[in-house]
Protein backbone atom coordinates (compact mmCIF):
# COMPACT_ATOMS: atom_id res chain seq x y z
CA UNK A 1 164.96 40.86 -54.11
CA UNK A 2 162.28 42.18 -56.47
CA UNK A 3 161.61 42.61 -59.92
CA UNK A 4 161.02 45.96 -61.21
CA UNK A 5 158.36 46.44 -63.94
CA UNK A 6 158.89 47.15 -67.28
CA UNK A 7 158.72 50.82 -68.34
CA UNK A 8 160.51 52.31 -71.11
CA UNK A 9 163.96 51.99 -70.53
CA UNK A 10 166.19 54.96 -70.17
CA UNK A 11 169.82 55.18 -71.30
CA UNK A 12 171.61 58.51 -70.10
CA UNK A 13 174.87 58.82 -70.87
CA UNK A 14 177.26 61.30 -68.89
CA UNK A 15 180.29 62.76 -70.47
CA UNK A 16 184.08 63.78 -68.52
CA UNK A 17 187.25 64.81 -68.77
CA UNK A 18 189.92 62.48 -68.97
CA UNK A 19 190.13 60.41 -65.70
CA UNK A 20 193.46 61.45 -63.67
CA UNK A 21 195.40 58.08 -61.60
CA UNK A 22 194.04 58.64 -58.20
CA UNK A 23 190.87 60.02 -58.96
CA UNK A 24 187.48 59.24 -56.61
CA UNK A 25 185.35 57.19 -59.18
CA UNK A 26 182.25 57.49 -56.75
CA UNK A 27 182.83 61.29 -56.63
CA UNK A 28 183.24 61.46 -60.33
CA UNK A 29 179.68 59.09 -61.12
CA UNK A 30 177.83 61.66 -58.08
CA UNK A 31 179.44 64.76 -59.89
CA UNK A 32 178.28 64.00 -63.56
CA UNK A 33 174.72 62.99 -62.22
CA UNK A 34 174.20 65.89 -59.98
CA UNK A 35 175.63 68.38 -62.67
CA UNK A 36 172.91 66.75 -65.52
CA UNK A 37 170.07 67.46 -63.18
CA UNK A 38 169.45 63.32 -62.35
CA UNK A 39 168.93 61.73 -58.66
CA UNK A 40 169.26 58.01 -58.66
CA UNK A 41 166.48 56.00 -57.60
CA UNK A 42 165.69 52.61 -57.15
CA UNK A 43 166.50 50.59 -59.60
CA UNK A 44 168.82 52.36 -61.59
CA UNK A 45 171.72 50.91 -63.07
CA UNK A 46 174.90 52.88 -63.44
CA UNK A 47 177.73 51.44 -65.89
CA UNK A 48 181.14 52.57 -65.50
CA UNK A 49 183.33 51.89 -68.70
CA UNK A 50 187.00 49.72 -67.60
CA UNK A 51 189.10 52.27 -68.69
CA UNK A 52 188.08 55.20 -66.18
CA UNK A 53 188.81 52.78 -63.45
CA UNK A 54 192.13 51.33 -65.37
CA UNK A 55 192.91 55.52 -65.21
CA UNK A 56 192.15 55.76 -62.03
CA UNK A 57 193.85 52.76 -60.51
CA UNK A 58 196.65 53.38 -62.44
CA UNK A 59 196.88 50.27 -64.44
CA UNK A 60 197.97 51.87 -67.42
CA UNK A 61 201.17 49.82 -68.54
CA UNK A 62 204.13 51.21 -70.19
CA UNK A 63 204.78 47.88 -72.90
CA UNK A 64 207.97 49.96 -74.09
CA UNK A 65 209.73 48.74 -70.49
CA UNK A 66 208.38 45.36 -69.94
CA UNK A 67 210.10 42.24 -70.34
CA UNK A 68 209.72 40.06 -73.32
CA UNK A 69 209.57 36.25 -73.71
CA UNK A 70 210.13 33.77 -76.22
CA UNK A 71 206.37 33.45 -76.25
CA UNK A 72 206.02 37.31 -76.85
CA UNK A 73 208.37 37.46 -79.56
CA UNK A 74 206.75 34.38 -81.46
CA UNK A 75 203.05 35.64 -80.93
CA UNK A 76 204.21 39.29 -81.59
CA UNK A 77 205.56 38.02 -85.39
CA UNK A 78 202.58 36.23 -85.74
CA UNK A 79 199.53 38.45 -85.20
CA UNK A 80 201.59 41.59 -85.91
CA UNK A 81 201.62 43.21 -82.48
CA UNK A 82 204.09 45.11 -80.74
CA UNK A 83 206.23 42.49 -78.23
CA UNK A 84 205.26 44.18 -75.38
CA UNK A 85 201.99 44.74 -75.47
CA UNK A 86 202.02 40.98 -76.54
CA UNK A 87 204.09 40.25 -73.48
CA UNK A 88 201.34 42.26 -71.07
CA UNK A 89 198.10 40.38 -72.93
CA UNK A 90 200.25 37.20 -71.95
CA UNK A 91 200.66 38.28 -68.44
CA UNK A 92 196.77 38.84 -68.12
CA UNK A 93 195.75 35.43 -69.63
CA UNK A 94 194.77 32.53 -68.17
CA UNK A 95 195.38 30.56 -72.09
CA UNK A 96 196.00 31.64 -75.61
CA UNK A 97 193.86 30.00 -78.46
CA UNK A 98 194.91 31.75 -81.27
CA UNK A 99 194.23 35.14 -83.17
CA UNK A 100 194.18 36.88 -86.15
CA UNK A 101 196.42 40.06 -86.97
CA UNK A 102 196.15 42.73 -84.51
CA UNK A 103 194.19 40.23 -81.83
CA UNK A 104 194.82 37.11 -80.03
CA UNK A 105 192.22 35.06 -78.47
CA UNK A 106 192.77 34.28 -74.63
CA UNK A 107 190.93 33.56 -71.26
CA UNK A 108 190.79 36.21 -69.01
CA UNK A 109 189.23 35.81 -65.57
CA UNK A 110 186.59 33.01 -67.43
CA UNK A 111 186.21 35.46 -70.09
CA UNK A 112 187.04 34.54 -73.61
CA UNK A 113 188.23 37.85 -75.16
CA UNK A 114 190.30 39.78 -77.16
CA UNK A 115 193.67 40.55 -76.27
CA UNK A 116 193.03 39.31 -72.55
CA UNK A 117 191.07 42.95 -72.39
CA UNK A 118 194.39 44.66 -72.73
CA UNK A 119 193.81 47.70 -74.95
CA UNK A 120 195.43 50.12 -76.39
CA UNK A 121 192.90 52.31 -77.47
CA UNK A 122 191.83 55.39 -75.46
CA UNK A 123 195.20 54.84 -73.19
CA UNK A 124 197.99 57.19 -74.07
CA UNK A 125 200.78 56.73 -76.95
CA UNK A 126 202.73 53.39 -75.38
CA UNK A 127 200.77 51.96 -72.65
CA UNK A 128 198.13 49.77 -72.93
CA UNK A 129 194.79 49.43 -70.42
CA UNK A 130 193.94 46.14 -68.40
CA UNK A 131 191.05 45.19 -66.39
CA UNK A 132 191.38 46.49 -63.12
CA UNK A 133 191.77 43.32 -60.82
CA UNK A 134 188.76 41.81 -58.92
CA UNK A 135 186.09 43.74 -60.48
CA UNK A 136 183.01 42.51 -59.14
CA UNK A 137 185.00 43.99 -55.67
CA UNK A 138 185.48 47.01 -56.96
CA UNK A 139 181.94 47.21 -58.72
CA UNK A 140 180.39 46.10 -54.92
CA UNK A 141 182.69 49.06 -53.14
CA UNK A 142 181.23 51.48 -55.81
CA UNK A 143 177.67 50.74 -55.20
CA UNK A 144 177.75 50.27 -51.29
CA UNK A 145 179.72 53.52 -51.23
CA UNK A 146 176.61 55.75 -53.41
CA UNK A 147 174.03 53.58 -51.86
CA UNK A 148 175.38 54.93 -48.64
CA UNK A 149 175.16 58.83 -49.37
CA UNK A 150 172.06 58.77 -51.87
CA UNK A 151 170.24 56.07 -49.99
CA UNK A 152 168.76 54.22 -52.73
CA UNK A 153 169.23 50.36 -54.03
CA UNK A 154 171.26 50.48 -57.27
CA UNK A 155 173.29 48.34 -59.72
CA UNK A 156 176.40 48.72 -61.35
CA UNK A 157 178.37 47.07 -64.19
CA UNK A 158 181.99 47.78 -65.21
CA UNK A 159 181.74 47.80 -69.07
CA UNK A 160 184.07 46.45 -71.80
CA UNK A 161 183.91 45.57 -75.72
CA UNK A 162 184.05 41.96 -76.93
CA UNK A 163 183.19 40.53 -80.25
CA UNK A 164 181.30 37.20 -81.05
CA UNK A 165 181.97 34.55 -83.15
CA UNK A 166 181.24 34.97 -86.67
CA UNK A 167 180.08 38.71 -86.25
CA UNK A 168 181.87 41.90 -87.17
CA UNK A 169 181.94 44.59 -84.83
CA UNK A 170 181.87 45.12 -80.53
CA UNK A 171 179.32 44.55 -78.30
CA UNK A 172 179.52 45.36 -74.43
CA UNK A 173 180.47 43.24 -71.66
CA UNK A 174 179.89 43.59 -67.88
CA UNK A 175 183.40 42.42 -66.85
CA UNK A 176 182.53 42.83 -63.43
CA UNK A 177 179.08 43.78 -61.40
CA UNK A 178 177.11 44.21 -58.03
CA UNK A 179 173.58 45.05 -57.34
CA UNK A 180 171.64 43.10 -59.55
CA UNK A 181 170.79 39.45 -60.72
CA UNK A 182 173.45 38.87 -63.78
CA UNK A 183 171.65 36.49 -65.34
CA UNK A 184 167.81 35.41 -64.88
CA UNK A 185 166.46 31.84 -65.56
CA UNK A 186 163.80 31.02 -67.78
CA UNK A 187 163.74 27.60 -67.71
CA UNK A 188 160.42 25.33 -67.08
CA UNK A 189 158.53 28.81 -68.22
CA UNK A 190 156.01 28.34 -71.19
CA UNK A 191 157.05 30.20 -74.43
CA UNK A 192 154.17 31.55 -76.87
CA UNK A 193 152.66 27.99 -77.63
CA UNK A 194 153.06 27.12 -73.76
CA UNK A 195 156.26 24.44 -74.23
CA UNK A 196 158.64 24.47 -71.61
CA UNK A 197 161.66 25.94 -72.35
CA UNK A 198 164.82 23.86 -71.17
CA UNK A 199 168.04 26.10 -72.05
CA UNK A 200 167.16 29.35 -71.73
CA UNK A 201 168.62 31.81 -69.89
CA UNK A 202 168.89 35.92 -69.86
CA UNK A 203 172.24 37.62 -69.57
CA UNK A 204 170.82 40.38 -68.39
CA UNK A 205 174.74 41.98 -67.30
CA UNK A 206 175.74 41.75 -70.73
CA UNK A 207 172.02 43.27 -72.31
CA UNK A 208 172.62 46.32 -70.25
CA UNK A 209 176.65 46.63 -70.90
CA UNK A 210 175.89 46.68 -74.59
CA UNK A 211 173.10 48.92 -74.31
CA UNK A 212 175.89 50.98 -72.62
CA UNK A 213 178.51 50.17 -74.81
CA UNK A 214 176.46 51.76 -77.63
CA UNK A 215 176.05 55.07 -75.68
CA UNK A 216 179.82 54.96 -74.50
CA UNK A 217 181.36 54.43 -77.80
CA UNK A 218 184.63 53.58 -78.93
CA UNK A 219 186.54 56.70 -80.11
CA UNK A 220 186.09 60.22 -78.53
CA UNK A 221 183.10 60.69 -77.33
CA UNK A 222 184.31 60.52 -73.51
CA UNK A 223 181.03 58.73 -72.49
CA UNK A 224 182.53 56.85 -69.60
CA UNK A 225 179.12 57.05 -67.10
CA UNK A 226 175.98 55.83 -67.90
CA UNK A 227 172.64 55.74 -66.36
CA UNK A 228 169.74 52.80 -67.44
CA UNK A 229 166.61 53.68 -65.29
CA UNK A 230 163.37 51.29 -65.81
CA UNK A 231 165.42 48.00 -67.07
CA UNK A 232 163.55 44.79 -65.52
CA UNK A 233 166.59 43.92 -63.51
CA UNK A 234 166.34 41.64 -60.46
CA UNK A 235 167.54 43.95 -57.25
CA UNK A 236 170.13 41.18 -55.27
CA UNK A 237 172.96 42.70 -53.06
CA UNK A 238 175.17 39.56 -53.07
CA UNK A 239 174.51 38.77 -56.77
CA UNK A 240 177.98 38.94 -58.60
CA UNK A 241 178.92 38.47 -62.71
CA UNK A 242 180.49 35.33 -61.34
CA UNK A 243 177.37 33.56 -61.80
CA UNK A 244 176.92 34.76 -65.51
CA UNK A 245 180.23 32.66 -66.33
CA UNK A 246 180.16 29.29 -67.39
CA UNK A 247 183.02 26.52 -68.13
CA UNK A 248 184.62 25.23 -71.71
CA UNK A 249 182.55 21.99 -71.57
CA UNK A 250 179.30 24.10 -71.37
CA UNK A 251 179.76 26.43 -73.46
CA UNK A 252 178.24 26.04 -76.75
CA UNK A 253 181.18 27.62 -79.25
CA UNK A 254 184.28 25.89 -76.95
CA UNK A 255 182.69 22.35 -76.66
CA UNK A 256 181.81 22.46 -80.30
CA UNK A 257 185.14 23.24 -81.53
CA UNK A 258 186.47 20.92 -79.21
CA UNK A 259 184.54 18.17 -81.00
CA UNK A 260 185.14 19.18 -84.57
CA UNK A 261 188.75 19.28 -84.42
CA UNK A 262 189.55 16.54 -82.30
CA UNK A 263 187.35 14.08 -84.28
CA UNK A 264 185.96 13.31 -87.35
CA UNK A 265 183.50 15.62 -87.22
CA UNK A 266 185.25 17.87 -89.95
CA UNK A 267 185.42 15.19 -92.18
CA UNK A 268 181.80 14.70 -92.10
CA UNK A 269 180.41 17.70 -91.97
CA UNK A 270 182.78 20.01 -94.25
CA UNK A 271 181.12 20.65 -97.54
C-alpha cells in the first residue's frame, strides 16, 4: 500500500451511448479514455455508474410481468408505486422500514437506501434497474482486467445515488469497489489543538462516488465513466467497500431511532 500525495484533484468525466445487454464494460471504460486523449496511471480512480453495468448484465426487470404479493399490493397503495416495481424493491431487500410517496426505505446488501437501489430512472418505459449482484466482484474483475492490459495500479467504484437523513437532494454512493482503502482511520491522530480524535473516520469510497455522482448526473447527460486522478486514496488490492459498512447498533441514525421510539426518550425530549 501507499498513500498518494495530495495534488489537485481531477474529475474527468467520459460520455457514451446507451450501454447494449452484453456489452464489454472494460472495453467500453478503455474506449472512452483512449478516444479523450487520457492514459491511466497510478493512482487513478475510475467510477463506473450501476446502471451501465445493470445494462450490460441485463438486469433490467420488466415489473409489468412479475408476480405480486400481499406485501406489494399493501406497500404499492401506500407509497403510491406501481405493484411491481414494489414487488421487485421487495425482492432486493433485506427489510423495509418505511417510506414516503414514491420511496420506501429498505436494507440492501448493508446499505440503507431508497427503493432497495431499484430505479426506474434512466431504464426504459416498464423496467426498473437493480444493483448488479456482488459488486465489489465485479468492481475487482474490472480493475484486474485494465490493470492487466494498461499495467498500472488503479481503483474503481461502482456508483449510485442515496439521500441522507434530513437533507434534500442525492449524493453518490460506492455500492461496490476494489483497488483502494474504502475508508481510512483517523483515530488517536491530533486535530488542530493536538486532542486525539476518538470517532473519526474517512469514507473515502463514498467522497469520491459523490464527487462522481456530481459529474455523472441524474438525467441525460450520459456521463456513465469517470476518471479522479490525484485523490489521496490508499492503493490496497484486497481492500473491498465491505469494510466501509457498519451494523444497526453502530450506526449513529439506526441506534438513535431505535432508542427514541422504543423508550421514553420522545417524551422527554419532544418540544
Amino acid at each position: 500500500m501507499h498513500i498518494l500525495s495530495l495534488k489537485k484533484i481531477g474529475v474527468i468525466p467520459f460520455k457514451t451511448g446507451l450501454v447494449a445487454e452484453g456489452e464489454d464494460i472494460v472495453k467500453l471504460i478503455l474506449s472512452v479514455i483512449k478516444k479523450g486523449r487520457y492514459k491511466l496511471r497510478d493512482g487513478d480512480v475510475i467510477a463506473i455508474a450501476d446502471k451501465i453495468l445493470a445494462s450490460s448484465q441485463g438486469r433490467m426487470i420488466d415489473y409489468s410481468r412479475i408476480k405480486l404479493s400481499t406485501e406489494a399490493t399493501f406497500f404499492s397503495e401506500k407509497y403510491g408505486l406501481e405493484p411491481g416495481f414494489v414487488q421487485v424493491v421487495l425482492n432486493e431487500s433485506e427489510k423495509i422500514y418505511g417510506g414516503v410517496p414514491r420511496a420506501i426505505l429498505s436494507l440492501h446488501d448493508g446499505i440503507i437506501i431508497a427503493n432497495a437501489g431499484v430505479d426506474h430512472k434512466n431504464a426504459p418505459e416498464g423496467k426498473a434497474a437493480v444493483w448488479p449482484k456482488n459488486p465489489d466482484i465485479i468492481a475487482n474483475k474490472i480493475r484486474m482486467e485494465i490493470e492487466e492490459i494498461v499495467n498500472k495500479k488503479i481503483g474503481i467504484i461502482i456508483v449510485d445515488s442515496r439521500v441522507d437523513p434530513m437533507r434534500k437532494g442525492t449524493v453518490g454512493i460506492a455500492i461496490g469497489s476494489s483497488g483502494i482503502m474504502p475508508v481510512i482511520d483517523c483515530r488517536g491522530k491530533d486535530d488542530l489543538y493536538g486532542k486525539k480524535l476518538k470517532i473519526t473516520f474517512i469514507n473515502v469510497i463514498d467522497d469520491l462516488a459523490s464527487m462522481a455522482h456530481l459529474a455523472m448526473g441524474e438525467t441525460t447527460e450520459k456521463v456513465p465513466i469517470v476518471l479522479i486522478r490525484n485523490s489521496p486514496v490508499i492503493m490496497s488490492s484486497s481492500a473491498t467497500s465491505e469494510e466501509a459498512k457498519i451494523s444497526e447498533e453502530e450506526c449513529l441514525f439506526m441506534r438513535s431511532l431505535k432508542e427514541y421510539f422504543c423508550s421514553d426518550y420522545a417524551e422527554k425530549t419532544e418540544k
